[in-house]
Protein backbone atom coordinates (compact mmCIF):
# COMPACT_ATOMS: atom_id res chain seq x y z
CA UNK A 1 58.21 2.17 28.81
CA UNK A 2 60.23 -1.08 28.58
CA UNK A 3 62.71 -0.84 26.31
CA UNK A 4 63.08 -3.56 23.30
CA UNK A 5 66.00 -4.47 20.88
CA UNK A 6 65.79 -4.91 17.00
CA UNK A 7 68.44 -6.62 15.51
CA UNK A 8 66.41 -6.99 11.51
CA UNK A 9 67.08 -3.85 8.89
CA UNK A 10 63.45 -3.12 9.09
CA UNK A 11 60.78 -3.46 11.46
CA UNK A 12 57.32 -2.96 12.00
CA UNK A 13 54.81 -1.35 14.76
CA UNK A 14 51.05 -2.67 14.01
CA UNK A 15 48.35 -0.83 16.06
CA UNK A 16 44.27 -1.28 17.16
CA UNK A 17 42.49 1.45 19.18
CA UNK A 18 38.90 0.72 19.51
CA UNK A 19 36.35 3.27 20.19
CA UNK A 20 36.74 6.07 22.35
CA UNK A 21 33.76 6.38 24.92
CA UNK A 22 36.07 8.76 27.15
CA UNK A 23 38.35 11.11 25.61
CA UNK A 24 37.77 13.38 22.27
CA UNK A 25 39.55 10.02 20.39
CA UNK A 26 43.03 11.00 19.72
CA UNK A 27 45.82 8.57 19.30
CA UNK A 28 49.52 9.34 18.85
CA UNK A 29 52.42 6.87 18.80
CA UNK A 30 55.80 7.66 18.86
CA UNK A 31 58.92 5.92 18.79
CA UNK A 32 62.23 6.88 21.17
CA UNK A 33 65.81 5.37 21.22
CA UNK A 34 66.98 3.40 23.91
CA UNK A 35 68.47 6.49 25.64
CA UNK A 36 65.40 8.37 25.47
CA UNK A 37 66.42 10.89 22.58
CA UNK A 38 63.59 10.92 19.63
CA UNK A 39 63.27 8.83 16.53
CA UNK A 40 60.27 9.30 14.77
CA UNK A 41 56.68 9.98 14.99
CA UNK A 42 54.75 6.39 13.38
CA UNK A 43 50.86 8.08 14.37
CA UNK A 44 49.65 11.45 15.08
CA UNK A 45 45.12 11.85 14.94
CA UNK A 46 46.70 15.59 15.05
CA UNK A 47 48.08 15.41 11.99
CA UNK A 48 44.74 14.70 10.34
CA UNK A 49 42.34 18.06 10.75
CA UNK A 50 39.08 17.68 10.48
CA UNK A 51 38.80 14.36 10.53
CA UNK A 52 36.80 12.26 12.54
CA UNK A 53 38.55 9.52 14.89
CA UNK A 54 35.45 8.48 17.41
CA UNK A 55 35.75 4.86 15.77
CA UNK A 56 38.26 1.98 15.64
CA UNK A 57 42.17 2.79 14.53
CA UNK A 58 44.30 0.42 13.19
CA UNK A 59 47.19 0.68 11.30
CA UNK A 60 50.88 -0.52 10.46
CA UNK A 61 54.24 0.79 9.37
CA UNK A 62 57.75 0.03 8.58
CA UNK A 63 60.65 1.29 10.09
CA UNK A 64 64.45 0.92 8.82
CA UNK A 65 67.33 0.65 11.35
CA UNK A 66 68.09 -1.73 14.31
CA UNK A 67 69.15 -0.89 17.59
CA UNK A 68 67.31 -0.47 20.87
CA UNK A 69 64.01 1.34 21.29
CA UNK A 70 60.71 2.04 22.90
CA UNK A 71 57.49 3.37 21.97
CA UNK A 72 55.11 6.20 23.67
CA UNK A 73 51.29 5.74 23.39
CA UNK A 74 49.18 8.98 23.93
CA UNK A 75 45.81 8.11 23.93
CA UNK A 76 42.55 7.96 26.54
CA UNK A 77 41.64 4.80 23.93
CA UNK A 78 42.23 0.86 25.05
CA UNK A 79 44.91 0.06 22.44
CA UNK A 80 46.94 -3.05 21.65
CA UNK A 81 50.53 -2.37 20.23
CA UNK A 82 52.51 -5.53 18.61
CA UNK A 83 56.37 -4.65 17.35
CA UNK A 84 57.66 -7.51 14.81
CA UNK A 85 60.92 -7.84 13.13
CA UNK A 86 60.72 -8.62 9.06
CA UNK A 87 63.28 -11.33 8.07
């Protein structure tokens, strides 16, 4: 996972996951430090029971701090991640 610097206060991680023909459609999406210790958990399908995910995702959120970071995808999905700094 390539790792990428942020040097803005806050941050955003903006996500698309079409549909899953493959897997059961789960989608997680995590973010790590640059030295591979945790940071926070952006997307979990987990987290929602009972819910249906077999069509398109797509979401956004913020994130406060700067520093170096990457992010782990955990999906059977085709997904497109974008990471953009808010000035």
């Amino acid at each position: 996972n390539p790792v990428f610097h942020i040097s803005a206060a806050t941050w955003r991680v903006m996500w698309t996951a079409p549909n899953d023909e493959v897997g059961d459609g789960s989608f997680a999406l995590d973010v790590y430090n640059g030295d591979g210790t945790y940071f926070r958990d952006l997307y979990d399908t987990a987290d929602h029971l009972g819910r249906s995910f077999d069509g398109p995702l797509r979401g956004a959120l913020g994130i406060n701090g700067e520093g170096d970071f990457f992010l782990r995808v955990r999906t059977a999905r085709d997904y497109e991640v974008t990471v953009q700094e808010l000035r």
